[in-house]
PDB file of N, CA and C in Angstrom:
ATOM      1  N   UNK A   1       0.836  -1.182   0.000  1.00  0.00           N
ATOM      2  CA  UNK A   1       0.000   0.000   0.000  1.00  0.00           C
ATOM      3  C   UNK A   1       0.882   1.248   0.000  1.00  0.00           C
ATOM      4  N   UNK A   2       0.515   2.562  -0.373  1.00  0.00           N
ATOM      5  CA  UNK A   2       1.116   3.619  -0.420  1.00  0.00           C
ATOM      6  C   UNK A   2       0.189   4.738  -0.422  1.00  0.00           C
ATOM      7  N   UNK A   3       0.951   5.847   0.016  1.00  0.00           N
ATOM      8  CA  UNK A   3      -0.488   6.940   0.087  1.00  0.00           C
ATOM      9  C   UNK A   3      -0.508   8.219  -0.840  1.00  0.00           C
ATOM     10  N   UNK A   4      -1.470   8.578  -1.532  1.00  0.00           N
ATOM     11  CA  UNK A   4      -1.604  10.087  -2.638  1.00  0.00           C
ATOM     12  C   UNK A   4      -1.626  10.470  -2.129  1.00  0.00           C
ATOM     13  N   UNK A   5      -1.661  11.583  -2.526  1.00  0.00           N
ATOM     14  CA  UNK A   5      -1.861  13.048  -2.090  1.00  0.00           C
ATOM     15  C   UNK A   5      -2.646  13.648  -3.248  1.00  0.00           C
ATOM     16  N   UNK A   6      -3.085  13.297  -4.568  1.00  0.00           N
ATOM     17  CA  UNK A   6      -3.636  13.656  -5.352  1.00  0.00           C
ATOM     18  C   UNK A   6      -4.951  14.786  -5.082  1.00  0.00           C
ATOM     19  N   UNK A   7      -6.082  14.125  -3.681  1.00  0.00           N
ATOM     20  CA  UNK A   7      -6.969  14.683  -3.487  1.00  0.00           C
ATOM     21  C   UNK A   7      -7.092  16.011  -2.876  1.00  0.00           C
ATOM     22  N   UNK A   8      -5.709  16.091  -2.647  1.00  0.00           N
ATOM     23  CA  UNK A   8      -5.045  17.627  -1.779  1.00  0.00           C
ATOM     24  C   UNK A   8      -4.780  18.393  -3.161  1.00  0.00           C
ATOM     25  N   UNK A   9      -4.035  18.050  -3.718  1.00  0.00           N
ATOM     26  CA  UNK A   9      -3.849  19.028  -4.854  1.00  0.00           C
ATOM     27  C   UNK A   9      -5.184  19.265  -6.210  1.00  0.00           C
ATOM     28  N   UNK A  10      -5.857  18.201  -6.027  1.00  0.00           N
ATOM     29  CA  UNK A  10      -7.057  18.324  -6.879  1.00  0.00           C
ATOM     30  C   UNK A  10      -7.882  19.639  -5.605  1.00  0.00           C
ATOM     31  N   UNK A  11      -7.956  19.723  -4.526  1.00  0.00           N
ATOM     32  CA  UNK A  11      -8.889  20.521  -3.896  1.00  0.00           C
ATOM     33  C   UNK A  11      -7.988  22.217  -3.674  1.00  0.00           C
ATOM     34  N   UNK A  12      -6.912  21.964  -4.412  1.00  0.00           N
ATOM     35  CA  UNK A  12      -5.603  23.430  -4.497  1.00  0.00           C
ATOM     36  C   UNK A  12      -6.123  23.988  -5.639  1.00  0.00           C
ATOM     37  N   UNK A  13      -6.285  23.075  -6.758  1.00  0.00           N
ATOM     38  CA  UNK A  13      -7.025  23.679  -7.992  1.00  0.00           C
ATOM     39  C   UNK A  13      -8.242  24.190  -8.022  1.00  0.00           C
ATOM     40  N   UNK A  14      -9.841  23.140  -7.459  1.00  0.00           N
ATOM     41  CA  UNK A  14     -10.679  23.693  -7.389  1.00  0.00           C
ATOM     42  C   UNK A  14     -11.064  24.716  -6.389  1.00  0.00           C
ATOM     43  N   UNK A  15     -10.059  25.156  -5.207  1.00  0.00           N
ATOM     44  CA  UNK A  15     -10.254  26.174  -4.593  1.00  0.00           C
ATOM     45  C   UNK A  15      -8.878  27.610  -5.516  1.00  0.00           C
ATOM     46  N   UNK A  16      -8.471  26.982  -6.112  1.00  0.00           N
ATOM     47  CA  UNK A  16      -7.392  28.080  -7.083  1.00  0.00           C
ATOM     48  C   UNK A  16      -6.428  28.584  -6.118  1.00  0.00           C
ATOM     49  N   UNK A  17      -6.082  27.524  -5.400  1.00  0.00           N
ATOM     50  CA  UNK A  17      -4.929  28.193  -4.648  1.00  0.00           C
ATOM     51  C   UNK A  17      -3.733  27.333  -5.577  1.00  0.00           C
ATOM     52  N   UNK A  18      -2.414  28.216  -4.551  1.00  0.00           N
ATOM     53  CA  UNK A  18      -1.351  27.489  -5.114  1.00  0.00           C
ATOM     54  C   UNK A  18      -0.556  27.001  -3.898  1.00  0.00           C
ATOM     55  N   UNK A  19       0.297  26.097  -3.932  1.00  0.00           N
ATOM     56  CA  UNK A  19       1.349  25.804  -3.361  1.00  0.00           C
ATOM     57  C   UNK A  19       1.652  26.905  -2.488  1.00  0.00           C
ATOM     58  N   UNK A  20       2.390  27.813  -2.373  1.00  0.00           N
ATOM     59  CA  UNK A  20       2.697  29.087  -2.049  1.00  0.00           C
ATOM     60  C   UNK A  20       1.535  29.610  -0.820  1.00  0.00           C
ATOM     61  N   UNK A  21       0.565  29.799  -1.642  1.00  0.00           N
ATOM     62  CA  UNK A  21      -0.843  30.010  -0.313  1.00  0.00           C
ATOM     63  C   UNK A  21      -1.239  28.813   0.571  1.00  0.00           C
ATOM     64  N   UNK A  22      -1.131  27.920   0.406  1.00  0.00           N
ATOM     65  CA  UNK A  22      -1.385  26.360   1.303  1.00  0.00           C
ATOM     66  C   UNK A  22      -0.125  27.008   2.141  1.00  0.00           C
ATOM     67  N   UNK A  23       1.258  27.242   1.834  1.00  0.00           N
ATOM     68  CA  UNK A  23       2.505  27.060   2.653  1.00  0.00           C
ATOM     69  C   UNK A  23       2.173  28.415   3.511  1.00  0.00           C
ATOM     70  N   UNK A  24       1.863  29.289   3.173  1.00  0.00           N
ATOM     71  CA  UNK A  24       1.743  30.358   4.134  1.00  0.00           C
ATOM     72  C   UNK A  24       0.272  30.464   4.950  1.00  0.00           C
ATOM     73  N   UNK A  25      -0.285  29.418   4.011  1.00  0.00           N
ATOM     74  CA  UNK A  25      -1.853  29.522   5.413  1.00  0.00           C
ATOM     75  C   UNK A  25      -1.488  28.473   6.778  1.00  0.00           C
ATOM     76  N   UNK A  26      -0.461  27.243   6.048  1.00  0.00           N
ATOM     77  CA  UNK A  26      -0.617  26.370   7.167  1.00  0.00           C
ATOM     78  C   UNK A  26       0.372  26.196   7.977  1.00  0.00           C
ATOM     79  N   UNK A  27       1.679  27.275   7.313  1.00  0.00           N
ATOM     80  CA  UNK A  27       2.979  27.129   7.815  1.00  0.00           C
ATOM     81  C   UNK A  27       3.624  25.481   7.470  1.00  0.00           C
ATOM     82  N   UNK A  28       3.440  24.834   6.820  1.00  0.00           N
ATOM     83  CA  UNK A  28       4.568  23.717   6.005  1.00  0.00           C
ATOM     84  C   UNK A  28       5.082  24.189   4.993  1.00  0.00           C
ATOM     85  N   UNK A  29       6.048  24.045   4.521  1.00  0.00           N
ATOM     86  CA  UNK A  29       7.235  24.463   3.538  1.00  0.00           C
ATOM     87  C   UNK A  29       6.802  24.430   2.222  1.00  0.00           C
ATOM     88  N   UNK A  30       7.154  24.824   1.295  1.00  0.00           N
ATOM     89  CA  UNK A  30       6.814  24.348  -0.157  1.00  0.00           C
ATOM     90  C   UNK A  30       7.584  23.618   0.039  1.00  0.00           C
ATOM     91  N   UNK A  31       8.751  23.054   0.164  1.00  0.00           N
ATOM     92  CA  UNK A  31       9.493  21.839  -0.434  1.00  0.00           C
ATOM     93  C   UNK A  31       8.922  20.610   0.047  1.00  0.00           C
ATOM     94  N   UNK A  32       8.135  20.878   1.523  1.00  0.00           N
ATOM     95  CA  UNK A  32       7.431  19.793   1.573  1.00  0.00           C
ATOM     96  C   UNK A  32       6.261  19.231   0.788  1.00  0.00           C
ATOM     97  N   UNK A  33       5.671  20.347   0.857  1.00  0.00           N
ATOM     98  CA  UNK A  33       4.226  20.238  -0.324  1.00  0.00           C
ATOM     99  C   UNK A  33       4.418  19.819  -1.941  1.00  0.00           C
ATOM    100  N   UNK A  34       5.948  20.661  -2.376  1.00  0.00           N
ATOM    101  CA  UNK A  34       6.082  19.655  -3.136  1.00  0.00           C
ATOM    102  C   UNK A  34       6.690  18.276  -2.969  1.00  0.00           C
ATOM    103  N   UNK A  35       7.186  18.082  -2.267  1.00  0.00           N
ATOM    104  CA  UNK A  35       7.524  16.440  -1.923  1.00  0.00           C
ATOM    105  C   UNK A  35       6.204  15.575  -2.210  1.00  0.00           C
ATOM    106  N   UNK A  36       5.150  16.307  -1.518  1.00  0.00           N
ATOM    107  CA  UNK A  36       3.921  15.401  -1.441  1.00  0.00           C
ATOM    108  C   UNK A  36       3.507  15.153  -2.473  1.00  0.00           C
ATOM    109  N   UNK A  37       4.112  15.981  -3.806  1.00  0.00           N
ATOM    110  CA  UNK A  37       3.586  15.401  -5.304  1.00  0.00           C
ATOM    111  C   UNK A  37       4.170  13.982  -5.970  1.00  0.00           C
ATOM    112  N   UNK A  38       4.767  13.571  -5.216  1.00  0.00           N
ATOM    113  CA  UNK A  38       5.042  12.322  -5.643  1.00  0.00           C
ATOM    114  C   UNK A  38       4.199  11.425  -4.395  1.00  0.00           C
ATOM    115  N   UNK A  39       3.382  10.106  -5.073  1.00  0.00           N
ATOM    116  CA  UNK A  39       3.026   9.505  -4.561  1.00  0.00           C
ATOM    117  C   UNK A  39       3.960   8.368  -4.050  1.00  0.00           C
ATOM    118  N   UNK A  40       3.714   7.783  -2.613  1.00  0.00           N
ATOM    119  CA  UNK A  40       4.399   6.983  -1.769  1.00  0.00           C
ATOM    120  C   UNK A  40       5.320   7.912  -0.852  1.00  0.00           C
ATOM    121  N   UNK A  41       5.081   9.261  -0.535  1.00  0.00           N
ATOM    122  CA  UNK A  41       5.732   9.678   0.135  1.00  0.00           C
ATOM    123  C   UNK A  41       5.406   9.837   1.814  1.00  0.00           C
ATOM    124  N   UNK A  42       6.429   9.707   2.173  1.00  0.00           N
ATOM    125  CA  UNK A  42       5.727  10.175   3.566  1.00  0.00           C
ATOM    126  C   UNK A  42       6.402  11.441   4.342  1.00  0.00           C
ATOM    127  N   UNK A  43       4.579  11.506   4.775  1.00  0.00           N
ATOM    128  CA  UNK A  43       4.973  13.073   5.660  1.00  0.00           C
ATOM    129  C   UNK A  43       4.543  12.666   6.611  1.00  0.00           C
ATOM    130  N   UNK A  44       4.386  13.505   8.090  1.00  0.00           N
ATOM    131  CA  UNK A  44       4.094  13.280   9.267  1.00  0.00           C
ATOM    132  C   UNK A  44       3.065  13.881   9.617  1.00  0.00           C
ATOM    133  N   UNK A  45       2.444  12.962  10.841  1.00  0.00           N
ATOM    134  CA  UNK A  45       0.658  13.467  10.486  1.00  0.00           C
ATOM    135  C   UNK A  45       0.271  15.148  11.422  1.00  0.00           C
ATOM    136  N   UNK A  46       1.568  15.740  11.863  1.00  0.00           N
ATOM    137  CA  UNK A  46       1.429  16.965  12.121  1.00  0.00           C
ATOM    138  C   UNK A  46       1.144  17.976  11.027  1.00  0.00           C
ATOM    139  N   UNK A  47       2.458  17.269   9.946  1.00  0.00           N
ATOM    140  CA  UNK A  47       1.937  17.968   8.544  1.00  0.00           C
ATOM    141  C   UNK A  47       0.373  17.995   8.029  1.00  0.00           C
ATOM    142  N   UNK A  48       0.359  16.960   7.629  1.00  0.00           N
ATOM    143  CA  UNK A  48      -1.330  16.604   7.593  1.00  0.00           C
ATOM    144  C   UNK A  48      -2.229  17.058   8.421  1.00  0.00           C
ATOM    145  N   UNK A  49      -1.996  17.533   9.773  1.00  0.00           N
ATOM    146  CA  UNK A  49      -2.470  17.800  10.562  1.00  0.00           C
ATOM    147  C   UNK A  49      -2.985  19.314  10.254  1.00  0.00           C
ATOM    148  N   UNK A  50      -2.010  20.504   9.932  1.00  0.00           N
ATOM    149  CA  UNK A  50      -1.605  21.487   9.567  1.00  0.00           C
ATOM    150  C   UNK A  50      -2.441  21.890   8.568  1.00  0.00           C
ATOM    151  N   UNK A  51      -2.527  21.138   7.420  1.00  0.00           N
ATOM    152  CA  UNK A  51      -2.754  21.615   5.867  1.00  0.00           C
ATOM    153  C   UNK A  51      -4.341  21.456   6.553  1.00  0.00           C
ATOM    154  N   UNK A  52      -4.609  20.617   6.829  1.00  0.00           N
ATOM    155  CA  UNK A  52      -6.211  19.888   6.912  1.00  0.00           C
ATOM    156  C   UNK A  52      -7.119  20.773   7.657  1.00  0.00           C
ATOM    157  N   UNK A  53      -6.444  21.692   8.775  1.00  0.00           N
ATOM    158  CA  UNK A  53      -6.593  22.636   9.826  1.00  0.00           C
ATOM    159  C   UNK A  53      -6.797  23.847   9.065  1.00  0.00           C
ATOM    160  N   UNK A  54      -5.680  23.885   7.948  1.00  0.00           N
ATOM    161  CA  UNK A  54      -5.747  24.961   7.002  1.00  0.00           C
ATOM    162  C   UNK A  54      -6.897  25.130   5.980  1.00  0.00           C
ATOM    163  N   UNK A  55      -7.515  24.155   5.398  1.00  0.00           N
ATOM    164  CA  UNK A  55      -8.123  23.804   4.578  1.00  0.00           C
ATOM    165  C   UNK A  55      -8.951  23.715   4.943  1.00  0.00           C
ATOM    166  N   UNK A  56      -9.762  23.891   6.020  1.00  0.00           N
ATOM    167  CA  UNK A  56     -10.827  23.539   7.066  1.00  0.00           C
ATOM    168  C   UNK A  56     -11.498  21.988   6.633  1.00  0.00           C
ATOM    169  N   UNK A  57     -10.725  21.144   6.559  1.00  0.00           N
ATOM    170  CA  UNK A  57     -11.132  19.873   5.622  1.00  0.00           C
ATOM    171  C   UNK A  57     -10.790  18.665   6.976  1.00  0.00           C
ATOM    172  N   UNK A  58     -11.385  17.282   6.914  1.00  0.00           N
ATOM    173  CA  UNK A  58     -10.952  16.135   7.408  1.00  0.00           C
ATOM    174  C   UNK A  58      -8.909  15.485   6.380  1.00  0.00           C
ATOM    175  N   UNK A  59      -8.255  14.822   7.195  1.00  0.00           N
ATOM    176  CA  UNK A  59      -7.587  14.413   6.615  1.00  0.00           C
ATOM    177  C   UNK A  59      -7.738  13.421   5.731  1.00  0.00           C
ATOM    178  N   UNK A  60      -8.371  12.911   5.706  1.00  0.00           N
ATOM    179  CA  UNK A  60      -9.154  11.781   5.028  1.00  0.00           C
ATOM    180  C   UNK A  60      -9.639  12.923   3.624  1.00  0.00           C
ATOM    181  N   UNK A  61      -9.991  13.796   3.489  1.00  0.00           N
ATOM    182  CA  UNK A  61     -10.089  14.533   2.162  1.00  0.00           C
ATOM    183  C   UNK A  61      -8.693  14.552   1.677  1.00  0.00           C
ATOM    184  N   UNK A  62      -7.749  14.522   2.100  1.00  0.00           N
ATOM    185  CA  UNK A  62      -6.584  15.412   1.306  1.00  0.00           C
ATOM    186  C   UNK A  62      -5.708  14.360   1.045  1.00  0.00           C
ATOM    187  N   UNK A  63      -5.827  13.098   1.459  1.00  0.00           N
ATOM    188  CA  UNK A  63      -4.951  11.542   1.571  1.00  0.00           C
ATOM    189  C   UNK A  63      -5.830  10.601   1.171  1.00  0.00           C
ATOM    190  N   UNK A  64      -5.216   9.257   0.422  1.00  0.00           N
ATOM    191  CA  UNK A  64      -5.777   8.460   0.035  1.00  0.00           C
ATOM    192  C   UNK A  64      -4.670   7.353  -0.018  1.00  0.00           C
ATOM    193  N   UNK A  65      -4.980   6.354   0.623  1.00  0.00           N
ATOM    194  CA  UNK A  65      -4.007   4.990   0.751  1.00  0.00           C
ATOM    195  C   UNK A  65      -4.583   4.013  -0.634  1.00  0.00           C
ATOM    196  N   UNK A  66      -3.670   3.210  -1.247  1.00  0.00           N
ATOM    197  CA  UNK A  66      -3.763   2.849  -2.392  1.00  0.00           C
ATOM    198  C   UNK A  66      -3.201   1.550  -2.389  1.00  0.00           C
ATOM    199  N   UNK A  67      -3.497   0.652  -2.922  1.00  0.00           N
ATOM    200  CA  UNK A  67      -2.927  -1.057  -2.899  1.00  0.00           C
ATOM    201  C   UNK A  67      -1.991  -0.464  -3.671  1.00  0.00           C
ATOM    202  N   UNK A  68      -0.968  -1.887  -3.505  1.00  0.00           N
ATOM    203  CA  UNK A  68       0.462  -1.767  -4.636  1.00  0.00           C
ATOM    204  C   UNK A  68       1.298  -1.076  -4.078  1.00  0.00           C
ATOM    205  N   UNK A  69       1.725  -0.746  -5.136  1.00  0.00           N
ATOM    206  CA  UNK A  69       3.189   0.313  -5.113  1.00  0.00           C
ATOM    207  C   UNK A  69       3.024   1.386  -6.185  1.00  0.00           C
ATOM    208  N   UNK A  70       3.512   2.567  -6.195  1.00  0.00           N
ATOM    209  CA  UNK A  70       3.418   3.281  -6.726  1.00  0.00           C
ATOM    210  C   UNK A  70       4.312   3.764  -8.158  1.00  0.00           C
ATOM    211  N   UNK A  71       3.202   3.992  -8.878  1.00  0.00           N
ATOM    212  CA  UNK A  71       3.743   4.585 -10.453  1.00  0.00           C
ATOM    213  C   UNK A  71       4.693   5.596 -10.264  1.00  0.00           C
ATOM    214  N   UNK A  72       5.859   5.643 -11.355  1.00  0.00           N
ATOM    215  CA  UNK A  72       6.323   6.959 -11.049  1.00  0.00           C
ATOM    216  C   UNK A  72       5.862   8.018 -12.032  1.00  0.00           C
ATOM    217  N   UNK A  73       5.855   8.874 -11.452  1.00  0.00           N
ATOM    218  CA  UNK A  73       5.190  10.171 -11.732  1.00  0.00           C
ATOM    219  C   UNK A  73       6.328  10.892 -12.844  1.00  0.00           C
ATOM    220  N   UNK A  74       6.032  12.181 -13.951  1.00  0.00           N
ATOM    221  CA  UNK A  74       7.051  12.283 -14.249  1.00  0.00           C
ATOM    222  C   UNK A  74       7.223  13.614 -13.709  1.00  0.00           C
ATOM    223  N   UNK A  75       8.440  13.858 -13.620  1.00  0.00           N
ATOM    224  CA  UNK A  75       9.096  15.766 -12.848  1.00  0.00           C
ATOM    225  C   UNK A  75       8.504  16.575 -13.560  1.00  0.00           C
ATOM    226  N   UNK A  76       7.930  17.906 -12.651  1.00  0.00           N
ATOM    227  CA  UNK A  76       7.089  18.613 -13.355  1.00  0.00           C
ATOM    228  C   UNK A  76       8.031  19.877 -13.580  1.00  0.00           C
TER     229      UNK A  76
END
């Protein structure tokens, strides 16, 4: 199993934020946030804790655990 983050950045778009505004609403780094664009990564659930607090959202919106192993993504 491994975990996305897809549903966090799909809810960055439909609220039109960016990277940049998530990092200064929730205080986590961009380098972390981008870390989280690759799937199978791990962050710590303070992080998660943070964004989700930020987002006024459950963590369970912004994460999604996935059978397998993960595709690689290509560098954006």
């Amino acid at each position: 199993m491994f975990t996305s983050f897809k549903p966090l950045f799909k809810m960055l778009i439909d609220r039109n934020m960016k990277k940049k505004d998530l990092a200064a609403l929730s205080g986590v780094s961009i380098a972390t946030i981008t870390k989280m664009r690759k799937d199978g990564v791990s962050v710590s659930s303070d992080v998660l804790a943070r964004i989700s607090h930020a987002l006024g959202c459950k963590i369970d919106d912004i994460i999604e655990i996935l059978p397998g192993v993960p595709k690689k993504t290509p560098t954006l």
